[in-house]
N, C-alpha and C. Protein backbone atom coordinates (compact mmCIF):
# COMPACT_ATOMS: atom_id res chain seq x y z
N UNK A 1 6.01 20.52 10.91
CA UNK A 1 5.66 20.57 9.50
C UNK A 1 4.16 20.31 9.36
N UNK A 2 3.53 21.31 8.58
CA UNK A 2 1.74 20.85 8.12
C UNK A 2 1.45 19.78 7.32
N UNK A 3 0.37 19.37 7.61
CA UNK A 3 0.40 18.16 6.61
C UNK A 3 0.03 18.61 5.17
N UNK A 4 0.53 17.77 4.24
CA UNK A 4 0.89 18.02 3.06
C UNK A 4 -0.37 17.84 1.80
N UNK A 5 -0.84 16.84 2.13
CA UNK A 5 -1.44 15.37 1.32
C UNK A 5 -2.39 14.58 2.00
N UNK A 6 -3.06 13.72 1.50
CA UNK A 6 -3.91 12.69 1.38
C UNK A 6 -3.32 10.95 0.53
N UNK A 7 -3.66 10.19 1.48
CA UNK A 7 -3.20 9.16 0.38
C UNK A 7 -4.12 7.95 1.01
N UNK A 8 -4.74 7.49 -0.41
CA UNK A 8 -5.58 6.33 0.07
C UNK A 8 -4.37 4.86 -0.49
N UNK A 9 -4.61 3.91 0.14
CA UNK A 9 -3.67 2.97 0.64
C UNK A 9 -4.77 1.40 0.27
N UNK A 10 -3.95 0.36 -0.17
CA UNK A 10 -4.58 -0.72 -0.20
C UNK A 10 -3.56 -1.47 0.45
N UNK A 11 -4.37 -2.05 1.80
CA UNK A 11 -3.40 -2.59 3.23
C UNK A 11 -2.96 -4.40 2.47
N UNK A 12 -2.22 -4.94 3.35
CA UNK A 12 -1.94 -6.29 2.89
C UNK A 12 -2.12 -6.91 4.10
N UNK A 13 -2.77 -8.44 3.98
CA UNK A 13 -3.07 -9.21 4.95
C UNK A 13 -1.75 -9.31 6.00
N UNK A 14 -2.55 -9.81 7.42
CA UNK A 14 -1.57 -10.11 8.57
C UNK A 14 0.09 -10.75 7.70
N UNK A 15 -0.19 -11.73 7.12
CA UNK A 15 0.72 -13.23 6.64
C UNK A 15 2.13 -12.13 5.78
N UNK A 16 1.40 -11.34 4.74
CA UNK A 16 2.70 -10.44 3.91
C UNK A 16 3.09 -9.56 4.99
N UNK A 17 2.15 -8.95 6.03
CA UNK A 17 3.07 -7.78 7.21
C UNK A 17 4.38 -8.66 7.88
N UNK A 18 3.54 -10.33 8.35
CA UNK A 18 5.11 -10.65 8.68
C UNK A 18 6.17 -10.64 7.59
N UNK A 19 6.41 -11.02 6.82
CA UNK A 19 6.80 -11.31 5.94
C UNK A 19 7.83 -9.95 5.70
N UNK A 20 7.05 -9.19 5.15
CA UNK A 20 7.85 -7.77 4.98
C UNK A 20 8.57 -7.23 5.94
N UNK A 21 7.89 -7.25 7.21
CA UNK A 21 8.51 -7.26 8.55
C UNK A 21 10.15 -7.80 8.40
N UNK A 22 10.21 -9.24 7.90
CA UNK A 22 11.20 -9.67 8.23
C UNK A 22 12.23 -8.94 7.25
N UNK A 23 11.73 -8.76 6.34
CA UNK A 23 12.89 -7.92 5.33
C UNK A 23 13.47 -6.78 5.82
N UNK A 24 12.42 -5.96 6.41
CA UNK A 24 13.03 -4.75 7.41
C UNK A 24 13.81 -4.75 8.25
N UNK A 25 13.25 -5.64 9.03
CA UNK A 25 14.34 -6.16 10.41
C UNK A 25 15.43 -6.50 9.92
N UNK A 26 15.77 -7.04 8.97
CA UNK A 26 17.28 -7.60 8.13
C UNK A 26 17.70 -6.57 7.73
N UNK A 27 17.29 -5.51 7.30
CA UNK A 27 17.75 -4.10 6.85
C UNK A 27 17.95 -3.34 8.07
N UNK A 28 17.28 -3.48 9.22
CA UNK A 28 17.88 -2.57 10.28
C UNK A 28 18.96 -3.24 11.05
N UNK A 29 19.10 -4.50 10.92
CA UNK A 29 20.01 -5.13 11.41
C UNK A 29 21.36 -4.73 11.03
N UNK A 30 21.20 -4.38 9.41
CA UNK A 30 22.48 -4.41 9.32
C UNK A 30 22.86 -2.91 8.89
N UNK A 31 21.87 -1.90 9.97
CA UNK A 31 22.01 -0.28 10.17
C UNK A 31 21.15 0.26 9.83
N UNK A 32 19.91 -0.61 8.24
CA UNK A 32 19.18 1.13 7.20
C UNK A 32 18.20 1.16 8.10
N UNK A 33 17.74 2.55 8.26
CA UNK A 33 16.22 2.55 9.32
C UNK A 33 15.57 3.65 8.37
N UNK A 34 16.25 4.52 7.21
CA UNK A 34 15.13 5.21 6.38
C UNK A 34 14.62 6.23 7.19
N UNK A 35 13.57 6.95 5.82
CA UNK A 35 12.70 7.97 6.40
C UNK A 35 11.41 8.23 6.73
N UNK A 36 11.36 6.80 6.04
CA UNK A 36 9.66 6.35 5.79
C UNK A 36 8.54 6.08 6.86
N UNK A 37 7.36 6.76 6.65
CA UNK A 37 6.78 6.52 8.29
C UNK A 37 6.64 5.59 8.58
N UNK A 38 7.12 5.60 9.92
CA UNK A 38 6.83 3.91 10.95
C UNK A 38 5.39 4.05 11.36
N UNK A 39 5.31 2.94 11.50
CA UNK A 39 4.04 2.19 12.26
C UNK A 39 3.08 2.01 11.23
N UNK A 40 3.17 2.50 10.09
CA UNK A 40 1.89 2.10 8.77
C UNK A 40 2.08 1.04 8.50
N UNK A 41 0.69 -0.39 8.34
CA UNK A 41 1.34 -1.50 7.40
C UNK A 41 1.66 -1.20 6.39
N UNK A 42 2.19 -2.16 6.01
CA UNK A 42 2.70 -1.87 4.48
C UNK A 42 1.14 -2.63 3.37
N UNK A 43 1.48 -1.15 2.79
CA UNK A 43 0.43 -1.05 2.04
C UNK A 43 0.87 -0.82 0.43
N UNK A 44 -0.26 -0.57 -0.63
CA UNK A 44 0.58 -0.15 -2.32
C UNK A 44 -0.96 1.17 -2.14
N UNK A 45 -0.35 1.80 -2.48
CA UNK A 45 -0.67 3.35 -2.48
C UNK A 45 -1.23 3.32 -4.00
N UNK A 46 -2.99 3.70 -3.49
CA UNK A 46 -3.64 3.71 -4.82
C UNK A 46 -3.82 5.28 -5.46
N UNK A 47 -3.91 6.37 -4.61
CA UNK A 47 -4.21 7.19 -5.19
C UNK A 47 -3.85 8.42 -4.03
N UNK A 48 -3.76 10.30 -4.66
CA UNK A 48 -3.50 11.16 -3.60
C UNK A 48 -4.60 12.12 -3.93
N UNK A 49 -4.52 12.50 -2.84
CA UNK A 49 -5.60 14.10 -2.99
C UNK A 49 -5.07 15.15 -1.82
N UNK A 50 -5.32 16.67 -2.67
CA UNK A 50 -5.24 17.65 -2.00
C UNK A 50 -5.74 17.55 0.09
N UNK A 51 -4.84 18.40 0.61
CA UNK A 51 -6.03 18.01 1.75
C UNK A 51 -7.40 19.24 2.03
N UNK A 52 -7.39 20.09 0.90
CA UNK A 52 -8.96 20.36 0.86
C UNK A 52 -9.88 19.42 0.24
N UNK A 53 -9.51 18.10 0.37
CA UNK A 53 -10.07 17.35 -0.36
C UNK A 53 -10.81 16.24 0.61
N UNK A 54 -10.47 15.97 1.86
CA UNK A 54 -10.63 15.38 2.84
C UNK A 54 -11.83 14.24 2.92
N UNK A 55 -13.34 15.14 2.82
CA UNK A 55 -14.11 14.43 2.82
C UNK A 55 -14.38 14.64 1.91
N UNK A 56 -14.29 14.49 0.03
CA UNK A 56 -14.12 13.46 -0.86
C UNK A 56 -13.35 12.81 -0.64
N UNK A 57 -12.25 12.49 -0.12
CA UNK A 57 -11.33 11.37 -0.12
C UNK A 57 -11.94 10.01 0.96
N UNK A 58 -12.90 10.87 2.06
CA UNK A 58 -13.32 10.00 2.60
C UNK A 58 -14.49 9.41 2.07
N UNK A 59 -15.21 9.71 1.48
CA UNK A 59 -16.79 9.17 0.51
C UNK A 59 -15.89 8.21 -0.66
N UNK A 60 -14.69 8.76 -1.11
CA UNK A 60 -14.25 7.61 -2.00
C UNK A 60 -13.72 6.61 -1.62
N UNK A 61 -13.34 6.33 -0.64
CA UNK A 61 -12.74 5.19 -0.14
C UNK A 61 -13.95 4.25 0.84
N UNK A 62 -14.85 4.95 1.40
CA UNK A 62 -16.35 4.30 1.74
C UNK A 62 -16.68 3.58 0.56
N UNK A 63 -16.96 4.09 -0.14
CA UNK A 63 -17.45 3.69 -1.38
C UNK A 63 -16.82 2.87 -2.21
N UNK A 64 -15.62 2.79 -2.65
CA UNK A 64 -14.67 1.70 -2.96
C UNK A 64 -14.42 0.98 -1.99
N UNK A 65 -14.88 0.99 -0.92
CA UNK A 65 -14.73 -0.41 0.13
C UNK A 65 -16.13 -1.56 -0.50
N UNK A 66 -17.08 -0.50 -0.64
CA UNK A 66 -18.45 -1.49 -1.05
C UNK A 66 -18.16 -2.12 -2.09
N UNK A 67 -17.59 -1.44 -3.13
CA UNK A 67 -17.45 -2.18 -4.59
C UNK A 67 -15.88 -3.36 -4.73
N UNK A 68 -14.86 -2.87 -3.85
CA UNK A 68 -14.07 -3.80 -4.39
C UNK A 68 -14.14 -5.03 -3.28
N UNK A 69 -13.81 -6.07 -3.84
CA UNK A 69 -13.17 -7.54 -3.26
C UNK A 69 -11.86 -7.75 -2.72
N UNK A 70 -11.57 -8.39 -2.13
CA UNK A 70 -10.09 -8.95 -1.30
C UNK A 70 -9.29 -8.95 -2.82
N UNK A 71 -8.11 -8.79 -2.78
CA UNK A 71 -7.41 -9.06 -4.17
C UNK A 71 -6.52 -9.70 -3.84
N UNK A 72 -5.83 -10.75 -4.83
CA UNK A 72 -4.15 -11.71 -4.64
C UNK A 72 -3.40 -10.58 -4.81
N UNK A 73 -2.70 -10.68 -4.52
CA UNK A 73 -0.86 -9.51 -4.67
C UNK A 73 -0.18 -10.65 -5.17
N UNK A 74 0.85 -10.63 -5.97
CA UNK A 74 2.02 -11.21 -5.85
C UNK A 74 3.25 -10.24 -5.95
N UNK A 75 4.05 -9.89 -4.70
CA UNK A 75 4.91 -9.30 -4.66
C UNK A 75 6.56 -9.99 -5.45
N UNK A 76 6.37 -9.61 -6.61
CA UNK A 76 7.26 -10.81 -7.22
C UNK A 76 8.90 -10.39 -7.27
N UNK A 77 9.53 -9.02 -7.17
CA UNK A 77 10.47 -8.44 -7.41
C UNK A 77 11.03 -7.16 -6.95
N UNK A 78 11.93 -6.62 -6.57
CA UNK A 78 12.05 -5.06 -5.88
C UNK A 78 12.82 -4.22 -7.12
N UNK A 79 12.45 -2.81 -6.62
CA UNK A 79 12.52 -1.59 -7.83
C UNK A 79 13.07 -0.60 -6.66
N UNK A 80 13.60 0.40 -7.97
CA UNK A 80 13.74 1.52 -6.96
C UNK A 80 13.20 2.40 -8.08
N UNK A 81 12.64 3.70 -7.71
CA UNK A 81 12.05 4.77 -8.16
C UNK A 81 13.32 5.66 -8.70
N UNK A 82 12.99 6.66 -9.25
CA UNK A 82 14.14 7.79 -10.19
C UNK A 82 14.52 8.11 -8.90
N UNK A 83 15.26 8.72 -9.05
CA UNK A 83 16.64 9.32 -7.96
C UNK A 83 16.54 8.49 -6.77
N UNK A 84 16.64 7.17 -6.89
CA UNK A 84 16.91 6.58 -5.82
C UNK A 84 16.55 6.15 -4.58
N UNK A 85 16.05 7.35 -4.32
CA UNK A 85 15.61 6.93 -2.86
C UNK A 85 14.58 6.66 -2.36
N UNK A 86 13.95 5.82 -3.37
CA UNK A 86 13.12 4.96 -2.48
C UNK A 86 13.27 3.48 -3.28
N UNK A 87 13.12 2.18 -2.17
CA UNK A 87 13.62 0.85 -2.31
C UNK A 87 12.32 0.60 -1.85
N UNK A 88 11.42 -0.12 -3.50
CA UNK A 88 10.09 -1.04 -2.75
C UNK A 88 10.40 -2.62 -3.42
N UNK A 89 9.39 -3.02 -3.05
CA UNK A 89 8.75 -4.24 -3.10
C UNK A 89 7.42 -3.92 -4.28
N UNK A 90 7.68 -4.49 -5.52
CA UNK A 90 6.62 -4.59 -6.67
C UNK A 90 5.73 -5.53 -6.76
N UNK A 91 4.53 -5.29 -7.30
CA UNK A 91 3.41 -6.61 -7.46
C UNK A 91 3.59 -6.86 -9.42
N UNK A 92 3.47 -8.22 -9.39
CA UNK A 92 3.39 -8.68 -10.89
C UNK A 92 1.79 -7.53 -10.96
N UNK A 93 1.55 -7.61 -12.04
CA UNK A 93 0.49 -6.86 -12.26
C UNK A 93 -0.55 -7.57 -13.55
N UNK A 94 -0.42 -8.95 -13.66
CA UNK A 94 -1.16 -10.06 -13.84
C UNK A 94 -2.32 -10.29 -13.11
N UNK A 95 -2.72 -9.75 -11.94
CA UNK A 95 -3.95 -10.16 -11.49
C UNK A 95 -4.47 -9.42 -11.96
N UNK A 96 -5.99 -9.41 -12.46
CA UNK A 96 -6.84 -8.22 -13.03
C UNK A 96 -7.34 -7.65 -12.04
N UNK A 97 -7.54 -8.30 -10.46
CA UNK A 97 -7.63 -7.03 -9.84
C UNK A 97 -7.36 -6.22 -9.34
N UNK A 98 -5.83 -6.06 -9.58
CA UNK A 98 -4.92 -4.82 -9.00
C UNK A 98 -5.41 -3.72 -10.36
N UNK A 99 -5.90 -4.02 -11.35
CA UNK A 99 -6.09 -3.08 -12.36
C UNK A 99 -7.26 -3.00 -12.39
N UNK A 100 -8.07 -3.67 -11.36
CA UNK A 100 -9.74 -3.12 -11.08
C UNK A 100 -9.52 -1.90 -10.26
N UNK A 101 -8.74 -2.08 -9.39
CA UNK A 101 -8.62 -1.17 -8.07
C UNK A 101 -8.28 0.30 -8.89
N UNK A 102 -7.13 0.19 -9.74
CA UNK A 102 -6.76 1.42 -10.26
C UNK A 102 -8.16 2.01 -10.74
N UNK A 103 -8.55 0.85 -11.78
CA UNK A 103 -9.59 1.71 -12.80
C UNK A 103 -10.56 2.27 -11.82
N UNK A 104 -11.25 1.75 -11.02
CA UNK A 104 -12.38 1.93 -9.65
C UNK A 104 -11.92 3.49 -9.06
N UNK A 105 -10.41 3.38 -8.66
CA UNK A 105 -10.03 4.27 -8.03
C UNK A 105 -10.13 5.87 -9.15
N UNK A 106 -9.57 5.66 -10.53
CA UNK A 106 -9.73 6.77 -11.91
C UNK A 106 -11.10 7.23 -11.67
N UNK A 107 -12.15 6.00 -11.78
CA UNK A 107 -13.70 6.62 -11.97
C UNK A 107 -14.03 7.17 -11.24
N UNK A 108 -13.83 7.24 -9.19
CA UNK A 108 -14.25 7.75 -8.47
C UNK A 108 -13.44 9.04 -8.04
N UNK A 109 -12.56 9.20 -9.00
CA UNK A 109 -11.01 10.41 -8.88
C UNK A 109 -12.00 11.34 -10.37
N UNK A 110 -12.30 10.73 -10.96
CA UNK A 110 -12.56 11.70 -12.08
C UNK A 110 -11.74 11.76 -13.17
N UNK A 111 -10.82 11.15 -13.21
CA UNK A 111 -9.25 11.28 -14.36
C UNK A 111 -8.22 10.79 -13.76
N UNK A 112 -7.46 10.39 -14.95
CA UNK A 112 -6.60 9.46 -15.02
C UNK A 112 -5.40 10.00 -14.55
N UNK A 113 -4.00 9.38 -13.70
CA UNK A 113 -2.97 9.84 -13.32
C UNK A 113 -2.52 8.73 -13.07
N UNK A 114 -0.87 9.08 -13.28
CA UNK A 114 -0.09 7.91 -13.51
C UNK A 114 0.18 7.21 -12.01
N UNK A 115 0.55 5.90 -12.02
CA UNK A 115 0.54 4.99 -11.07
C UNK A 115 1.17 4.06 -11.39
N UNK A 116 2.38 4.01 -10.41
CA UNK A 116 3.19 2.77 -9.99
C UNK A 116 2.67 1.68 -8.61
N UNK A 117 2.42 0.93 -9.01
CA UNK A 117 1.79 0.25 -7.52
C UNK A 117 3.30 -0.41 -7.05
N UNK A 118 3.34 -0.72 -5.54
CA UNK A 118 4.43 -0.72 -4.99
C UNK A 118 4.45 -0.99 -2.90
N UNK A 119 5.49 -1.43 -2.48
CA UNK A 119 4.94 -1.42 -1.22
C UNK A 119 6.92 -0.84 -0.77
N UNK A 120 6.61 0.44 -0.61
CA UNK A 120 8.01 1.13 -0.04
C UNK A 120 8.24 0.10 1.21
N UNK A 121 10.15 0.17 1.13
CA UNK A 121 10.82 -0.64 2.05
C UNK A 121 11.50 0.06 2.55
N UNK A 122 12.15 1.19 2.05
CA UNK A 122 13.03 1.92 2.59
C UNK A 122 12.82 2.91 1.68
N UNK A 123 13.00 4.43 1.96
CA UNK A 123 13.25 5.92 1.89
C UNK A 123 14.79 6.00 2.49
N UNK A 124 15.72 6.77 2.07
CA UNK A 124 16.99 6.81 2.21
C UNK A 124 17.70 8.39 1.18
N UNK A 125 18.99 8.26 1.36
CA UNK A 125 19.30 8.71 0.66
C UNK A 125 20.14 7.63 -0.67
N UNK A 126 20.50 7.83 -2.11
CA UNK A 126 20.67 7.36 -2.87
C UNK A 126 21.69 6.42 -2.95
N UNK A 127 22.89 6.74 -2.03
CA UNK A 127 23.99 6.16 -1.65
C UNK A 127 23.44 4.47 -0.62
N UNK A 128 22.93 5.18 0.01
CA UNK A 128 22.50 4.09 1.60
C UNK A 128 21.59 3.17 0.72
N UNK A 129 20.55 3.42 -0.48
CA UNK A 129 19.72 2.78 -0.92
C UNK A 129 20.45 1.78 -2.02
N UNK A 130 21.58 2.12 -2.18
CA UNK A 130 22.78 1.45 -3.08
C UNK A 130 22.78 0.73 -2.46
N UNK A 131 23.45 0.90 -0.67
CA UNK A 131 23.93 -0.51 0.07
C UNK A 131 22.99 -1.18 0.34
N UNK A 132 21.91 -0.72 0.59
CA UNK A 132 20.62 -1.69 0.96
C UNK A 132 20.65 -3.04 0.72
N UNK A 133 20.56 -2.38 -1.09
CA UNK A 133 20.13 -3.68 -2.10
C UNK A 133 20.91 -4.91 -1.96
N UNK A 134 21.83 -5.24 -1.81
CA UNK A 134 22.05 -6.38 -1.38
C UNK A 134 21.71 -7.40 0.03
N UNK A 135 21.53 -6.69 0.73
CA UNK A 135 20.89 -6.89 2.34
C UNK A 135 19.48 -7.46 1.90
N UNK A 136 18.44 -6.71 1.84
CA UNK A 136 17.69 -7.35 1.05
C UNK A 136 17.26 -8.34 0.28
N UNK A 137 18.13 -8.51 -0.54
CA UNK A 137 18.22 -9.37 -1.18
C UNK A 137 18.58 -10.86 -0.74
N UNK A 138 18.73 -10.69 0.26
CA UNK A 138 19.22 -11.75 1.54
C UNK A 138 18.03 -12.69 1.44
N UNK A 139 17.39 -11.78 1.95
CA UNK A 139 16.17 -12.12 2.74
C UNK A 139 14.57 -12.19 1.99
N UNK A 140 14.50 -11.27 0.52
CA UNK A 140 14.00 -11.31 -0.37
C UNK A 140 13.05 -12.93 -1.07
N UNK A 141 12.39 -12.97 -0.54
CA UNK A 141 11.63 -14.33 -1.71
C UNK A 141 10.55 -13.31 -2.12
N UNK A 142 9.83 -13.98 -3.04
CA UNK A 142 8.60 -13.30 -3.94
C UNK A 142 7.53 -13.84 -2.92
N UNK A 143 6.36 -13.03 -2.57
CA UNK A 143 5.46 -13.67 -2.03
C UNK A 143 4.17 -13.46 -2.83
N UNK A 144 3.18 -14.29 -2.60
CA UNK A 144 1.55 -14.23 -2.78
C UNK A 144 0.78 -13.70 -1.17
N UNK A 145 0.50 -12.51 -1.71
CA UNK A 145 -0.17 -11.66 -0.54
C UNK A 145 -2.28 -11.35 -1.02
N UNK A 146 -2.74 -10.79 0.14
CA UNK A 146 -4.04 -10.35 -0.21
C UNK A 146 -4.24 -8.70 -0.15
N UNK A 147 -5.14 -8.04 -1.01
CA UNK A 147 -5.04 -6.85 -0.37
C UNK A 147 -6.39 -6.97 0.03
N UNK A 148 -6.66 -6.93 2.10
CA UNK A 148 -7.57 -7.04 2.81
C UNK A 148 -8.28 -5.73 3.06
N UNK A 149 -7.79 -4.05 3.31
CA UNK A 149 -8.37 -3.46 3.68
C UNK A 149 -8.18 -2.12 2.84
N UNK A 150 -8.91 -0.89 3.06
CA UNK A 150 -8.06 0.82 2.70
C UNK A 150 -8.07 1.52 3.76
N UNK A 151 -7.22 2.40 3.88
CA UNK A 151 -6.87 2.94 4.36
C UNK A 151 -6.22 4.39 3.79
N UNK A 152 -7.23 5.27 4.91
CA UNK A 152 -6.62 6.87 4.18
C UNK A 152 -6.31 7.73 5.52
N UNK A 153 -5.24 8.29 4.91
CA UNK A 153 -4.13 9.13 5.95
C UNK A 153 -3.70 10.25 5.14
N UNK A 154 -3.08 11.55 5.97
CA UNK A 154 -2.83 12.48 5.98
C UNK A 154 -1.06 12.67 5.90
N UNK A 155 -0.59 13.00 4.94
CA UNK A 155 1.16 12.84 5.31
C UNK A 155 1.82 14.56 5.76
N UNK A 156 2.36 14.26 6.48
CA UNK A 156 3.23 14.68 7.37
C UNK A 156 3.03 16.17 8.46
N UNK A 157 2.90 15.43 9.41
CA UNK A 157 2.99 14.53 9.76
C UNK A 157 1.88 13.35 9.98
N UNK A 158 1.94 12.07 10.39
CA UNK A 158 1.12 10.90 9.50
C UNK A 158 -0.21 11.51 10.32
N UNK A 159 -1.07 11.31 9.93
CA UNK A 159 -2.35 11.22 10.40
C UNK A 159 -3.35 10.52 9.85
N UNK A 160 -4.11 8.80 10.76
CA UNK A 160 -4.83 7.88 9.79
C UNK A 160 -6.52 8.86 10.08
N UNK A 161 -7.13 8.51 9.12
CA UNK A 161 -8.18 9.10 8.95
C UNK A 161 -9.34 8.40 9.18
N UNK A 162 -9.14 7.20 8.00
CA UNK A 162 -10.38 5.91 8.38
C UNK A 162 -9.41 4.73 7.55
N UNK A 163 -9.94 3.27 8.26
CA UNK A 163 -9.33 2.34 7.90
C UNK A 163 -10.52 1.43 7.82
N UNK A 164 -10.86 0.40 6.56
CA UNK A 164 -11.81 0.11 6.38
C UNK A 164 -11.04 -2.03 5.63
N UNK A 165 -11.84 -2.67 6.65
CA UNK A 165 -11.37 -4.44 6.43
C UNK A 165 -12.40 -4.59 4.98
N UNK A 166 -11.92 -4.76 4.18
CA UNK A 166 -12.56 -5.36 2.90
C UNK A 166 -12.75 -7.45 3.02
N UNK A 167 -12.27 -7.33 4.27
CA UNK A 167 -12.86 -9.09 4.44
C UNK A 167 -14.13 -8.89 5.33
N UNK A 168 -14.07 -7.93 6.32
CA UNK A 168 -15.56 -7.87 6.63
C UNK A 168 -16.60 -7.61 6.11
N UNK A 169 -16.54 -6.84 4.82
CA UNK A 169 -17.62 -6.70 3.72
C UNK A 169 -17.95 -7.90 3.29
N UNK A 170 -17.34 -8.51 3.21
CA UNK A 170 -17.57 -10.00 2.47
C UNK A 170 -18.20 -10.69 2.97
N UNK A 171 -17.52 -10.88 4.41
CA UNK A 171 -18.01 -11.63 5.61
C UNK A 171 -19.41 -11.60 5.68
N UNK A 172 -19.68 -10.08 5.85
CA UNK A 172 -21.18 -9.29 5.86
C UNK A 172 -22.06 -9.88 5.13
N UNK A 173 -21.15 -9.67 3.62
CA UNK A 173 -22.64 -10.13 2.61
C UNK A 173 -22.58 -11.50 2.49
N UNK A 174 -22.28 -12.73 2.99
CA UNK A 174 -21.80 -13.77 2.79
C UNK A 174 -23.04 -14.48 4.01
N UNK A 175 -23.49 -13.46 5.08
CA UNK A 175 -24.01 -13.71 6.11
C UNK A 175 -25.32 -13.43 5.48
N UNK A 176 -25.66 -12.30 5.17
CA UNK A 176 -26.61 -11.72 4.11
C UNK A 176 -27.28 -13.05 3.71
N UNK A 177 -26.03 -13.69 2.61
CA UNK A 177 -26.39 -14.72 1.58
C UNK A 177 -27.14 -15.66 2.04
N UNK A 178 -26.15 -15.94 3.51
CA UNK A 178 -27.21 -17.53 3.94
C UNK A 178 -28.34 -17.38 4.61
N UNK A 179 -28.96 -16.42 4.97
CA UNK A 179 -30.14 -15.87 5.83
C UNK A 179 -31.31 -15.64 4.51
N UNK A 180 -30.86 -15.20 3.38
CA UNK A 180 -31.76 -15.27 2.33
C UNK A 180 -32.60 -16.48 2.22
């Protein structure tokens, strides 16, 4: 299959990968393994682009690495999307800077498009995503996460493009600061 898409990605610190980790593993334990690509952290998906779009997608996510900061997550509750099949993990949307990231992400997109922020747990079919939900729910607490890095990839099949630590920016200018 050719790849389809573009999708820039806001990654979550080491501490929520375990974390989510463990929710998965409790879901494959007790059979779901989904369709969803393996090996990506789990991330909340800020925005898509054509893939003649490539390198704008890559100048925008350079560039929104400079301007944004580490952000809190609080992954407070799970959703599922229309027809089912997909089972994420939601952020309260109380921090103002999960709604910096959007707006940042609109201005350097050019226009506005709708957005659910979210960190997919399972892809399934509608039935299997029925049984899930209780499994899950097992294992389910709300967490306080960071979003540390972006990351942009190519879907299907996956291909990462550039992955960029938004704590080393900091780090950077923080080093900057005390040498002044």
């Amino acid at each position: 299959m050719a790849e389809q898409f573009l999708t820039l990605m806001a990654d979550l610190d080491d501490g929520s990968q375990r974390i989510m980790t463990k929710w998965y593993e409790q879901l494959q334990a007790a059979g779901f393994t989904g369709t969803q690509t393996p090996g990506l952290p789990y991330h909340i998906s800020l925005a898509s682009f054509p893939l003649e779009k490539e390198t704008e997608a890559i100048q925008i996510t350079k560039q929104l690495a400079i301007e944004l900061a580490p952000a809190e997550v609080h992954i407070s509750h799970i959703g599922l999307f229309s027809g089912g099949k997909v089972l994420f993990g939601a952020p309260d949307m109380n921090p103002p800077e999960l709604i910096q990231y959007h707006e940042a992400v609109k201005a350097k997109i050019g226009e506005d498009f709708f957005w659910t922020p979210h960190v997919t747990l399972l892809i399934d079919e509608p039935e299997t995503i029925c049984k899930a939900i209780p499994v899950l729910l097992e294992s389910f607490t709300p967490l306080c996460g960071k979003i540390t890095g972006l990351h942009l990839c190519a879907f299907w099949p996956t291909r990462e493009i550039l992955s960029v630590s938004l704590t080393e920016r900091i780090a950077s200018e923080e080093k900057k600061t005390i040498k002044s």
